[in-house]
N, C-alpha and C. Protein backbone atom coordinates (compact mmCIF):
# COMPACT_ATOMS: atom_id res chain seq x y z
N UNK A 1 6.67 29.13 -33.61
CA UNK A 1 7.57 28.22 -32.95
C UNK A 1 8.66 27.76 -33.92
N UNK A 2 9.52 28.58 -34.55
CA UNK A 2 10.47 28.36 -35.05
C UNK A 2 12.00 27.04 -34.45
N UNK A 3 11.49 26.86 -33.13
CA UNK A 3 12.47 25.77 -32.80
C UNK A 3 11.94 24.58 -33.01
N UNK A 4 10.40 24.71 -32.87
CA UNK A 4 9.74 23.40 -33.23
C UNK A 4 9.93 22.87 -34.52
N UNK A 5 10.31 23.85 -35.53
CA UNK A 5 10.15 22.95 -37.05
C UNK A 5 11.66 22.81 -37.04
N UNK A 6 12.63 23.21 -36.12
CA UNK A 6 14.02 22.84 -37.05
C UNK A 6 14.06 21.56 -35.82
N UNK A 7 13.42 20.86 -35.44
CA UNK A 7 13.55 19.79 -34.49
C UNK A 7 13.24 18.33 -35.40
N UNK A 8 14.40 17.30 -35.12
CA UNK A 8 13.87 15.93 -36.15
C UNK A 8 12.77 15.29 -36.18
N UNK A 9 12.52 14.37 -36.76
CA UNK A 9 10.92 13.77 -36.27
C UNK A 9 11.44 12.97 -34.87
N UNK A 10 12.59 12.31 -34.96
CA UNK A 10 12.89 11.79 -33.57
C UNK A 10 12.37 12.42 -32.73
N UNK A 11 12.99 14.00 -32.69
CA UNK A 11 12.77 14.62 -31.01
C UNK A 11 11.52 15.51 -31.12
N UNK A 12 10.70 15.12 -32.24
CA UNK A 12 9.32 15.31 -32.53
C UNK A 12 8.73 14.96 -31.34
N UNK A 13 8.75 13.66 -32.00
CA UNK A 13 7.90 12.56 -30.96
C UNK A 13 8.14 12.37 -29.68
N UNK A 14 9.64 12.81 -29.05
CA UNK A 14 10.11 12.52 -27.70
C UNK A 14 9.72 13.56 -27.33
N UNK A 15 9.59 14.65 -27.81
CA UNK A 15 8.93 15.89 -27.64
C UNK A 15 7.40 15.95 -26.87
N UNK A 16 6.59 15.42 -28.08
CA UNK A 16 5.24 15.33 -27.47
C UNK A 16 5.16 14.47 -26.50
N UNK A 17 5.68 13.27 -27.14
CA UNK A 17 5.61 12.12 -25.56
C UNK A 17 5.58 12.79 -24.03
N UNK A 18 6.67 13.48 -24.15
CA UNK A 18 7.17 13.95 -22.82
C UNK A 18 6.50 14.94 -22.03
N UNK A 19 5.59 15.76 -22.90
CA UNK A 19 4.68 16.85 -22.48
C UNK A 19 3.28 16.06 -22.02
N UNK A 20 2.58 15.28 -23.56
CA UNK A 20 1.48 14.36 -22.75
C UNK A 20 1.62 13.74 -21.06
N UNK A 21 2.95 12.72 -21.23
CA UNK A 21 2.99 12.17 -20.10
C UNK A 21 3.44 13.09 -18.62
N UNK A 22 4.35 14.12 -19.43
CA UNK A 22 4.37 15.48 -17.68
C UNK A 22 3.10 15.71 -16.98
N UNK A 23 2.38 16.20 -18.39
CA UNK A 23 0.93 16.53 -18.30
C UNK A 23 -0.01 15.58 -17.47
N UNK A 24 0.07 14.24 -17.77
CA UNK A 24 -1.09 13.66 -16.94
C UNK A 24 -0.28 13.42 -15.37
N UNK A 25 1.32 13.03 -15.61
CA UNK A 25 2.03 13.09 -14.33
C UNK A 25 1.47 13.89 -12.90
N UNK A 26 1.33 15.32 -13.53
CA UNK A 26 1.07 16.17 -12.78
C UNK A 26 -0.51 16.66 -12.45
N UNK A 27 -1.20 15.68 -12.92
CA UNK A 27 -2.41 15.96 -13.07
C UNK A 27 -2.70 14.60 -12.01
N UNK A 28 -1.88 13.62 -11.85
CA UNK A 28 -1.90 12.69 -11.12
C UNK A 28 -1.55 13.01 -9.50
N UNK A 29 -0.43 14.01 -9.78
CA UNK A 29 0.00 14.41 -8.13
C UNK A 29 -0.92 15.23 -7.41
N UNK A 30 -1.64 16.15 -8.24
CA UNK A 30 -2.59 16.88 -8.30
C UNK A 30 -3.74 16.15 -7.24
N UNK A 31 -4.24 14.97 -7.75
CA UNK A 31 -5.31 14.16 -7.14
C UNK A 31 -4.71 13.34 -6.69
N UNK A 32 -3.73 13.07 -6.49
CA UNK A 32 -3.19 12.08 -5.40
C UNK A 32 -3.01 13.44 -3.70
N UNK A 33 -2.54 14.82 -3.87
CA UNK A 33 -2.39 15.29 -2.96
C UNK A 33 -4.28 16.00 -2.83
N UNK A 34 -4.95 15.97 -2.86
CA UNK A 34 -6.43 15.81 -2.76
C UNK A 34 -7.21 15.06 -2.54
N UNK A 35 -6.12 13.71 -1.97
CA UNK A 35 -6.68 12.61 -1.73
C UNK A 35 -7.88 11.58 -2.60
N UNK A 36 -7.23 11.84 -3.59
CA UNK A 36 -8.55 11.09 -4.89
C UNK A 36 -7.30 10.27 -5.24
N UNK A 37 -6.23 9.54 -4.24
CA UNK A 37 -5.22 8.66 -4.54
C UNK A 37 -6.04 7.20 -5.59
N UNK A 38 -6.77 6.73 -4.81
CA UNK A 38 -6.98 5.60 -5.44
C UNK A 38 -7.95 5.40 -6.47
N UNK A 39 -7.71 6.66 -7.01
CA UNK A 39 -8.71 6.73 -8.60
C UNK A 39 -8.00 6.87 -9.57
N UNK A 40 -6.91 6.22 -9.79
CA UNK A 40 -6.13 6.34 -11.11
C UNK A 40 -6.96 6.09 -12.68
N UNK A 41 -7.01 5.63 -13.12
CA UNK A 41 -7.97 4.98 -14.10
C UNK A 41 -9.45 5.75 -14.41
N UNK A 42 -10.37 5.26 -13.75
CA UNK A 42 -11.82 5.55 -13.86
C UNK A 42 -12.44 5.73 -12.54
N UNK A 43 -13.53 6.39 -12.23
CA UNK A 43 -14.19 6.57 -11.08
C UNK A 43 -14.87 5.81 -10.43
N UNK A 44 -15.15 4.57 -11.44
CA UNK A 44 -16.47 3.72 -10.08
C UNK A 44 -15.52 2.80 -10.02
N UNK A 45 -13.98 2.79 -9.97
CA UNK A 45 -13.21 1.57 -9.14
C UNK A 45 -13.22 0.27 -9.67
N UNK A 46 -13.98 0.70 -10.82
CA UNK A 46 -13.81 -1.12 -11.57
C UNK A 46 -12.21 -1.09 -11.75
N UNK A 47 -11.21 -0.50 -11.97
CA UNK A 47 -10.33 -0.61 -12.44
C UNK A 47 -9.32 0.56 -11.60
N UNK A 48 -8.31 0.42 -10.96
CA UNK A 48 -7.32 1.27 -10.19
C UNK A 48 -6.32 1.70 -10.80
N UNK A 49 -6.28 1.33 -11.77
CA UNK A 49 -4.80 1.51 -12.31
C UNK A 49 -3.51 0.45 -12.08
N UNK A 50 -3.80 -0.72 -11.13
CA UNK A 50 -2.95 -1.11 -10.84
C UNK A 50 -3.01 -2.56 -11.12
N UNK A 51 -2.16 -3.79 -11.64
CA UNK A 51 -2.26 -4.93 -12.22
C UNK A 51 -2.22 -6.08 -11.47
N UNK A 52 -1.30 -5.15 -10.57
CA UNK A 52 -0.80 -6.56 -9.22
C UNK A 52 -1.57 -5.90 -7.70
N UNK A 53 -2.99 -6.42 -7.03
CA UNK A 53 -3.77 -6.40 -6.56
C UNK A 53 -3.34 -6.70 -4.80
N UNK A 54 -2.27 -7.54 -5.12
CA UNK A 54 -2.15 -8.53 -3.86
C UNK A 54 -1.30 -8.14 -2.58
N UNK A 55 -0.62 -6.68 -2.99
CA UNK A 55 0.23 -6.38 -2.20
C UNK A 55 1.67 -6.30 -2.44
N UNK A 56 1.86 -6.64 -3.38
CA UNK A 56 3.41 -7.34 -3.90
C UNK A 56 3.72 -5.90 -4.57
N UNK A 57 4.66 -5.92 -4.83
CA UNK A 57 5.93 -4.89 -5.54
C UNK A 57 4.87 -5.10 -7.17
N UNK A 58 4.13 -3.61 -7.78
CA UNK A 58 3.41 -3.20 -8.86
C UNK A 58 4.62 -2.52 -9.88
N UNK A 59 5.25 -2.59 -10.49
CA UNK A 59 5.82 -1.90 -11.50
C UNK A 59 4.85 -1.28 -12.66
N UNK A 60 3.92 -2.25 -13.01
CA UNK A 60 3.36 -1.37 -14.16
C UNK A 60 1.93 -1.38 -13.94
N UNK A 61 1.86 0.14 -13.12
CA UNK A 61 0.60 1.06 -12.54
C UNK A 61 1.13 1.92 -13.39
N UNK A 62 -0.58 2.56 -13.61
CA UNK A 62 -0.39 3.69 -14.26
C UNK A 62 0.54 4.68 -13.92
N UNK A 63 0.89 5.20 -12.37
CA UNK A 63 1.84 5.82 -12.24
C UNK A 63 2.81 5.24 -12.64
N UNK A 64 3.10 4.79 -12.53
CA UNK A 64 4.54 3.68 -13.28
C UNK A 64 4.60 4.30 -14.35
N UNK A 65 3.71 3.72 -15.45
CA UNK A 65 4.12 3.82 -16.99
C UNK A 65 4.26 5.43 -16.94
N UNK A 66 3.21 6.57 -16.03
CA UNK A 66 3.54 7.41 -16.61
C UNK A 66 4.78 8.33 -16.40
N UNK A 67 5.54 7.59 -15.44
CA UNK A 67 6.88 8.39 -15.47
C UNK A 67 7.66 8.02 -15.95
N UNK A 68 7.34 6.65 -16.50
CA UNK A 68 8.24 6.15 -17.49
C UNK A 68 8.27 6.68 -19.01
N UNK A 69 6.95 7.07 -19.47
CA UNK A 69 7.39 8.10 -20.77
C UNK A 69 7.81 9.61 -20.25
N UNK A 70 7.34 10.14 -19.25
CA UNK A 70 7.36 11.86 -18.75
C UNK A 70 8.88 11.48 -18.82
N UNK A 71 10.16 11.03 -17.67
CA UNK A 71 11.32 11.06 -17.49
C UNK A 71 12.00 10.64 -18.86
N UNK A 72 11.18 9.36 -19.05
CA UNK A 72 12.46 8.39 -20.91
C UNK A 72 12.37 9.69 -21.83
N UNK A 73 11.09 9.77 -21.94
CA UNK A 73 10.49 10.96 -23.46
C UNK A 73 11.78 12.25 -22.93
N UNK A 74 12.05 13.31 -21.63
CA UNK A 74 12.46 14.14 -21.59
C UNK A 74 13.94 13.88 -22.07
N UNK A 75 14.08 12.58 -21.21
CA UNK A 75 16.21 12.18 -21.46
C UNK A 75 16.64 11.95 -22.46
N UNK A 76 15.20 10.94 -23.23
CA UNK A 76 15.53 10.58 -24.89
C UNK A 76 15.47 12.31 -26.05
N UNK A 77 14.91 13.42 -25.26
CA UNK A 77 14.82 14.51 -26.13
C UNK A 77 15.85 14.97 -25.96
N UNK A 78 16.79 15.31 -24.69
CA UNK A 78 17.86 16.14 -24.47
C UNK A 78 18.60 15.41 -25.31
N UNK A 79 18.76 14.29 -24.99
CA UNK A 79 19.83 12.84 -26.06
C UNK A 79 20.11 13.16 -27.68
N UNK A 80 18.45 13.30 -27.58
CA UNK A 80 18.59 13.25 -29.36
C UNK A 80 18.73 14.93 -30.02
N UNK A 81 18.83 16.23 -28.73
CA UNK A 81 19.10 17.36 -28.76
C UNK A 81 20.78 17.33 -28.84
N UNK A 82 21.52 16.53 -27.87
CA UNK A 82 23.06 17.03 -27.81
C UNK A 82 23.24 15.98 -29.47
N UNK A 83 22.98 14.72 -29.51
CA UNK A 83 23.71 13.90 -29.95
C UNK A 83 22.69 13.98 -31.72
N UNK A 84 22.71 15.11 -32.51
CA UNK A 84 22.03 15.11 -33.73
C UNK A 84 22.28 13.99 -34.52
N UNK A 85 21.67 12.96 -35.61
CA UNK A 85 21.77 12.24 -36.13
C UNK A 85 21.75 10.53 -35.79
N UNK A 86 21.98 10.84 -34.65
CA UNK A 86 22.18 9.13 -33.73
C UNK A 86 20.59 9.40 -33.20
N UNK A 87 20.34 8.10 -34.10
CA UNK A 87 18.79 7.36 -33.50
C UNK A 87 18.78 6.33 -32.38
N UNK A 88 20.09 5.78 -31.85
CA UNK A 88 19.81 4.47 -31.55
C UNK A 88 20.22 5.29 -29.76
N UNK A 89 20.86 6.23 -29.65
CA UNK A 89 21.27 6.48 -28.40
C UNK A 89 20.14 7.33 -27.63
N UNK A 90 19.74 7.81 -27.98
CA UNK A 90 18.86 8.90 -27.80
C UNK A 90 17.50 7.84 -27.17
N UNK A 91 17.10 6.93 -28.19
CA UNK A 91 16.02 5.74 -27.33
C UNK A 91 16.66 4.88 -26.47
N UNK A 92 17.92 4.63 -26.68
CA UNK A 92 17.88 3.48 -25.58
C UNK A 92 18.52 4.24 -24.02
N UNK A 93 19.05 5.78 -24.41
CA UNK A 93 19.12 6.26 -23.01
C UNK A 93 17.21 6.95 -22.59
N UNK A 94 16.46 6.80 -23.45
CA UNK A 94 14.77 7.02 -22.80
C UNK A 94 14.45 5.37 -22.13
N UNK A 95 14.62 4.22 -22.79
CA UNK A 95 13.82 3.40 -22.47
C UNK A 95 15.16 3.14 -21.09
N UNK A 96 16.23 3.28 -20.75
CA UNK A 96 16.86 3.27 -19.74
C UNK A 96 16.29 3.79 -18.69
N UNK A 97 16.26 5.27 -18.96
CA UNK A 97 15.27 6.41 -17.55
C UNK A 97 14.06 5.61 -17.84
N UNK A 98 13.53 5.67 -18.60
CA UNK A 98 12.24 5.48 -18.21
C UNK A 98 12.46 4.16 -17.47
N UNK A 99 12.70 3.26 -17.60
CA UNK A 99 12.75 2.13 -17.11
C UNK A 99 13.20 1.86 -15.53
N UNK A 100 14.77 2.99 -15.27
CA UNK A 100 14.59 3.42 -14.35
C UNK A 100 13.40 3.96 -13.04
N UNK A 101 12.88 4.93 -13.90
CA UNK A 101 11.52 5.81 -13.51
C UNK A 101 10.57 5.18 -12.68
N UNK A 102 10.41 3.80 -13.98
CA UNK A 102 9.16 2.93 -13.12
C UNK A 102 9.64 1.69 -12.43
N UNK A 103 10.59 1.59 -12.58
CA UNK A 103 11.27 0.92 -11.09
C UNK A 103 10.91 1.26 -9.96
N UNK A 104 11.87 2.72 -9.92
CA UNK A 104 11.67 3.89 -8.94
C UNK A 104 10.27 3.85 -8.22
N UNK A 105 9.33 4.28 -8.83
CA UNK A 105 8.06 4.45 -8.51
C UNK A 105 7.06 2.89 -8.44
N UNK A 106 7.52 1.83 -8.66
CA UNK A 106 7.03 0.91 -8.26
C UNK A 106 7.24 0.24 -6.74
N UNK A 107 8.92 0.46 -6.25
CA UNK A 107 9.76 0.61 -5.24
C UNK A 107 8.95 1.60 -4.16
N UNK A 108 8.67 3.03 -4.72
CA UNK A 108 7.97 3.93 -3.32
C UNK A 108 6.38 3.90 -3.51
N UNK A 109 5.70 2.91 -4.39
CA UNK A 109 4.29 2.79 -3.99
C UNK A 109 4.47 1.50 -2.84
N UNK A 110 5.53 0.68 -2.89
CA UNK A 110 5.00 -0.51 -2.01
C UNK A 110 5.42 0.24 -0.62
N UNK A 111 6.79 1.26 -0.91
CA UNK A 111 7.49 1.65 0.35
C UNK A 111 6.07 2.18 1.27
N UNK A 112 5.17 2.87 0.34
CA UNK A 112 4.15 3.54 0.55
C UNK A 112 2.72 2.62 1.30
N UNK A 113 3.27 1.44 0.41
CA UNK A 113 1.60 0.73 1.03
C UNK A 113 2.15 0.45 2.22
N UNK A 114 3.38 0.14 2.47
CA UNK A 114 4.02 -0.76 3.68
C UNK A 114 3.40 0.61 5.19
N UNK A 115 2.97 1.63 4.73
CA UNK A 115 3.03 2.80 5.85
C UNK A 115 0.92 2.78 6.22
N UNK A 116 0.78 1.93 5.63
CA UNK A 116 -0.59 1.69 5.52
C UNK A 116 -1.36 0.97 6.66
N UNK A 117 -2.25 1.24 7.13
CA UNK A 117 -3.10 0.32 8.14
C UNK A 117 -3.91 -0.25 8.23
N UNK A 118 -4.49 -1.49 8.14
CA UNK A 118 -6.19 -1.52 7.51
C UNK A 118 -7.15 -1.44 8.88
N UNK A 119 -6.37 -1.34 10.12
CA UNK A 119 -7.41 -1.20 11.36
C UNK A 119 -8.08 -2.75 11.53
N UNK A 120 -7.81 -3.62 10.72
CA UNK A 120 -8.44 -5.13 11.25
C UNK A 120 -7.89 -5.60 12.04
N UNK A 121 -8.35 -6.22 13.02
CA UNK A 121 -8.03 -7.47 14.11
C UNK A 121 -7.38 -8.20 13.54
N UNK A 122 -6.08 -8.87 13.60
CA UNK A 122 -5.28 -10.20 13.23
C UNK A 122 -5.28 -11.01 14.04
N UNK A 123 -6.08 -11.84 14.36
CA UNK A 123 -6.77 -12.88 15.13
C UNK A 123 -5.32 -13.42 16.01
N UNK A 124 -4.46 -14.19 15.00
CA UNK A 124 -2.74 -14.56 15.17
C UNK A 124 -2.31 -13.99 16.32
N UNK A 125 -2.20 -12.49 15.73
CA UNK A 125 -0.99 -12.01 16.73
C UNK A 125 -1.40 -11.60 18.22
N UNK A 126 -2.82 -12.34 18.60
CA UNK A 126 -3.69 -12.18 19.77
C UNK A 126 -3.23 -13.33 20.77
N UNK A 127 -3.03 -14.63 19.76
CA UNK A 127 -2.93 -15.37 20.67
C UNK A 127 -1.19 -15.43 21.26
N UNK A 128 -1.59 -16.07 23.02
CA UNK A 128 -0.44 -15.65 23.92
C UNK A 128 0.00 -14.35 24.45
N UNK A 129 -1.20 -13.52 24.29
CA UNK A 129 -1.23 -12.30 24.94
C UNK A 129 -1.35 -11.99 26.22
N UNK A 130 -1.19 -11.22 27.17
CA UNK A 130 -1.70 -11.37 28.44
C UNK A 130 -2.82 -10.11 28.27
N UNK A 131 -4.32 -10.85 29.25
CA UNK A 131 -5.52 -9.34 28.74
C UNK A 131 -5.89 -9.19 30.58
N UNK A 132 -6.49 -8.47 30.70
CA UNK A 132 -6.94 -8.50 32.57
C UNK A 132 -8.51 -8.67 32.25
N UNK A 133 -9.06 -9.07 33.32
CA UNK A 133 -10.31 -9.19 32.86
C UNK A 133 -11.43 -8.75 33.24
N UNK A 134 -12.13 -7.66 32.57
CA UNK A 134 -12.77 -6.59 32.74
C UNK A 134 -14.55 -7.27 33.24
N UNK A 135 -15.21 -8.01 32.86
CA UNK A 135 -16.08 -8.75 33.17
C UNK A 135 -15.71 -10.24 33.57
N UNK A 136 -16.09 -10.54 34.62
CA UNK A 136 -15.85 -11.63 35.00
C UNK A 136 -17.03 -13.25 34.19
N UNK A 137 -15.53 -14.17 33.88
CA UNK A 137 -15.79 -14.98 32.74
C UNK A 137 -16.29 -16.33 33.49
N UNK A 138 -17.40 -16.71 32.78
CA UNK A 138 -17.84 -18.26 33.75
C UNK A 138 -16.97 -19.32 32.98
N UNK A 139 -17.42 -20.50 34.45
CA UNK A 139 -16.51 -21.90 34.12
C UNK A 139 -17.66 -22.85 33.33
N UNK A 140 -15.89 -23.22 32.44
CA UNK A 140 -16.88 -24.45 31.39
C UNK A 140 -17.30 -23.52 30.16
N UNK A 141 -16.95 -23.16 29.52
CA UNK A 141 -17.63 -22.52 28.88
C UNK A 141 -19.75 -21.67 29.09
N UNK A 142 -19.54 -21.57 29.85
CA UNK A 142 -21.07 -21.42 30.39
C UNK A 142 -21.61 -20.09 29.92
N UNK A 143 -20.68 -19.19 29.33
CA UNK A 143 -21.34 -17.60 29.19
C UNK A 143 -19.52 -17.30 29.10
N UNK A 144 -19.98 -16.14 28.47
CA UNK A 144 -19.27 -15.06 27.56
C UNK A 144 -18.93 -13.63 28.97
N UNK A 145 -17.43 -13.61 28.91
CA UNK A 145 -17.50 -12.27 29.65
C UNK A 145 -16.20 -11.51 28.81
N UNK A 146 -15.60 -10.50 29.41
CA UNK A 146 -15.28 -9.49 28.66
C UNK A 146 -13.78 -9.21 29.03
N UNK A 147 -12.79 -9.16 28.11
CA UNK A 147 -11.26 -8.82 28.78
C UNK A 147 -10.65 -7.75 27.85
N UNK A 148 -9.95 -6.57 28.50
CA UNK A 148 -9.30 -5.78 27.54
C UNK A 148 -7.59 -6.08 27.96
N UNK A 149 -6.84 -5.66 27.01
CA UNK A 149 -5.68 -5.55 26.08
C UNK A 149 -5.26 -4.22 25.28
N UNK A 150 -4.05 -3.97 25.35
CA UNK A 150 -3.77 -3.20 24.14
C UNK A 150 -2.64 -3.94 23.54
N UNK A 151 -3.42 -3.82 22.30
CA UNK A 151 -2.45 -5.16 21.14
C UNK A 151 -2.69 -4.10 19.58
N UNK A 152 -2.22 -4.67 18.80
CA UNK A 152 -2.12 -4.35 17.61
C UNK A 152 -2.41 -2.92 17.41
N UNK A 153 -1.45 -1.97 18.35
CA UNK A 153 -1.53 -0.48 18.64
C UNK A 153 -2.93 0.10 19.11
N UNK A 154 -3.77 -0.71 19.78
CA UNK A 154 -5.10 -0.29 19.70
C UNK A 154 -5.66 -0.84 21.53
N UNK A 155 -6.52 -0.16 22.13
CA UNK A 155 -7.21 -0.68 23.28
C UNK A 155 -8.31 -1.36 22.94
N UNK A 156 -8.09 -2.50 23.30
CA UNK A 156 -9.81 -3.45 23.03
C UNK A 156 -10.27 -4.03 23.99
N UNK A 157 -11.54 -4.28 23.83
CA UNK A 157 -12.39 -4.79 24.48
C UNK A 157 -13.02 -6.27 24.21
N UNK A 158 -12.80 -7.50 24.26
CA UNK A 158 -12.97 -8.37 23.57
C UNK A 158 -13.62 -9.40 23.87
N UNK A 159 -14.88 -9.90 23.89
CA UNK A 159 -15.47 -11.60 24.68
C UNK A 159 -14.79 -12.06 25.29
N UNK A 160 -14.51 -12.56 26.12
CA UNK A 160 -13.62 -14.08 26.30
C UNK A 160 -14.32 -15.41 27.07
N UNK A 161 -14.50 -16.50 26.88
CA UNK A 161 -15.01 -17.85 27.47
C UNK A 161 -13.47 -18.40 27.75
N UNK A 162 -13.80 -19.51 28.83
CA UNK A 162 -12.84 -20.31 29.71
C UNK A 162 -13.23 -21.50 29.67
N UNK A 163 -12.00 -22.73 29.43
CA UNK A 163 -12.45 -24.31 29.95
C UNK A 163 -11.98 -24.40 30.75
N UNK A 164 -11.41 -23.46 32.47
CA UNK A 164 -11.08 -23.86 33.25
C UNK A 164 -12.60 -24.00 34.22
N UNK A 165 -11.86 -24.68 35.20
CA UNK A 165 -13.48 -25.35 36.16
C UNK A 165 -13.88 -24.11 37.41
N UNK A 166 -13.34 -23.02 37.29
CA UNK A 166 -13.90 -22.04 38.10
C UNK A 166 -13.54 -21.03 37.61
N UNK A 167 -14.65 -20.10 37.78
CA UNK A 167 -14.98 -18.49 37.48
C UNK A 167 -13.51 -17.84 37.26
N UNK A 168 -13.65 -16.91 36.02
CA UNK A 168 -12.23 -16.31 36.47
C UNK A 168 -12.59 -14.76 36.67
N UNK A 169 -12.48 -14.10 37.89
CA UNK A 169 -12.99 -12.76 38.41
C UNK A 169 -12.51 -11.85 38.00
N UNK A 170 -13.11 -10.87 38.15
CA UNK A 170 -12.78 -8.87 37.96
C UNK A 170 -11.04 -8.97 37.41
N UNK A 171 -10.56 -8.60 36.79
CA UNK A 171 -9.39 -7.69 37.52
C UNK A 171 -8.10 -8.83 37.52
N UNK A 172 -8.60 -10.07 36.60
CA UNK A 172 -7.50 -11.25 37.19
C UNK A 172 -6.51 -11.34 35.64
N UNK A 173 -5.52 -11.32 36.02
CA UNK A 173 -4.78 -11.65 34.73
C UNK A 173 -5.11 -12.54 33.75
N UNK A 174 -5.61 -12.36 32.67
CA UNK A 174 -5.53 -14.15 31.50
C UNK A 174 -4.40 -14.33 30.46
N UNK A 175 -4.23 -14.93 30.11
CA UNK A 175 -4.05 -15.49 28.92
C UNK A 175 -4.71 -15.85 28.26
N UNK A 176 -4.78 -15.34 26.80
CA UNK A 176 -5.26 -15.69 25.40
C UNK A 176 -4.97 -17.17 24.92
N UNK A 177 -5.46 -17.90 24.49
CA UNK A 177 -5.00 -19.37 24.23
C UNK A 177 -5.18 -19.48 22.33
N UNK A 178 -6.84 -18.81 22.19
CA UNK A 178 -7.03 -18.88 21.13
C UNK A 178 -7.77 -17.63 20.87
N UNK A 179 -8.05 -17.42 19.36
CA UNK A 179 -9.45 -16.12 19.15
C UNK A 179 -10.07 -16.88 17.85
N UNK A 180 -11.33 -17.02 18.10
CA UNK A 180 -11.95 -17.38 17.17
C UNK A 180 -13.44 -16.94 16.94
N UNK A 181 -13.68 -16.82 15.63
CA UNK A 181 -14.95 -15.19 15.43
C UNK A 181 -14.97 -14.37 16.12
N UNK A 182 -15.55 -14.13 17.14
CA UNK A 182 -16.12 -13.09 17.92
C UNK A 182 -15.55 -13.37 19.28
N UNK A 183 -15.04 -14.16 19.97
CA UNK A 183 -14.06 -14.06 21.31
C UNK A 183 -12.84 -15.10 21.23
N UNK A 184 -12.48 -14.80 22.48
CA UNK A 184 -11.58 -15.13 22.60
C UNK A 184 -11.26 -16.21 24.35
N UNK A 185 -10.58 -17.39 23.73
CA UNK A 185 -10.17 -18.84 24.87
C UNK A 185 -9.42 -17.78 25.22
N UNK A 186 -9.62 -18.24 26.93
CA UNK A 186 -8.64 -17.47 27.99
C UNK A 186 -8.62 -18.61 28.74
N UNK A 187 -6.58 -18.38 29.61
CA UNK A 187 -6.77 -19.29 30.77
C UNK A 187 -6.24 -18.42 31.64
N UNK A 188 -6.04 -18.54 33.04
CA UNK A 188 -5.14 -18.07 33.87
C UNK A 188 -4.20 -18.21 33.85
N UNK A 189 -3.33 -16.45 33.92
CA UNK A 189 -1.82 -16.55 33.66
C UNK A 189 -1.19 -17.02 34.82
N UNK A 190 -0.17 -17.85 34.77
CA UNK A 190 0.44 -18.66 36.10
C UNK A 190 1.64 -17.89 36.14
N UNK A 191 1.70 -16.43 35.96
CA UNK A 191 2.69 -16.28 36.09
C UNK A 191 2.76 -15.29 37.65
């Protein structure tokens, strides 16, 4: 490898940097398209790779950092390839891309979570719904009957109890008032 020894220690190091971090880059897309997405880090999930847990915009996930040396390490090598002798341009156009990089990729993991579903009930966006009512519900709260809906992209089937003072039958329109644990306050829709 005769190009390797006439290379500075600068673009030494931006050198290797850039191969390690391609290297695990692609070893990442690898098991991300194999669906082993959420094993960045280690296998029993103590740890994801990721710092910010909560949903919010993650910049520094492991994918993050690692395109931040794979892209900085490659731009800071071409840099310190055109521009021989200048130390100071060559890193601060890497820590630029890179910095870029994991912007970038912090930006399309949330774009990414945002495409996500968790399939739970959101109790909220139930109430003031209109449901029909598939089992007929007693008055007074007296017993539990049954009303479906399609809400939160999904067909359900759901308890419902009444504090109005008579039965509400087969087939009758309700309204949702409230949902709480396991059913759901219905009244008759007056509409």
């Amino acid at each position: 490898m005769p190009w390797y020894t006439n290379l500075s220690v600068l673009e030494q190091v931006l050198f290797w940097i850039s191969v390690v971090a391609s290297v695990l880059l692609v070893v990442q897309i690898i098991l991300m398209l194999c669906s082993f997405a959420g094993v960045d880090a280690d296998g029993d999930g103590a740890f994801d790779g990721d710092m910010d847990t909560d949903g919010g915009l993650s910049f520094f996930s492991l994918k993050g950092i690692t395109a931040f040396f794979a892209l900085g390490g490659w731009c800071g090598f071409a840099a310190a390839t055109y521009l021989p002798g200048n130390v100071w341009a060559p890193v601060l156009i890497a820590v630029f891309t890179g910095s870029a990089a994991l912007v970038g990729v912090g930006f399309a993991m949330k774009a990414i979570s945002r495409l996500q579903c968790s399939g739970n009930l959101v109790p909220e966006k139930l109430t003031g719904l209109t449901a029909t009512v598939y089992v007929s519900i007693p008055a007074g709260r007296a017993g539990r009957g049954k009303i479906t809906l399609t809400a939160q992209g999904k067909y359900m089937e759901i308890d419902a109890v009444t504090d109005e003072e008579e039965r509400i039958s087969t087939d009758e329109q309700v309204k949702i008032v409230s949902y709480t644990d396991d059913f759901a306050v219905v009244e008759r829709n007056n509409k």
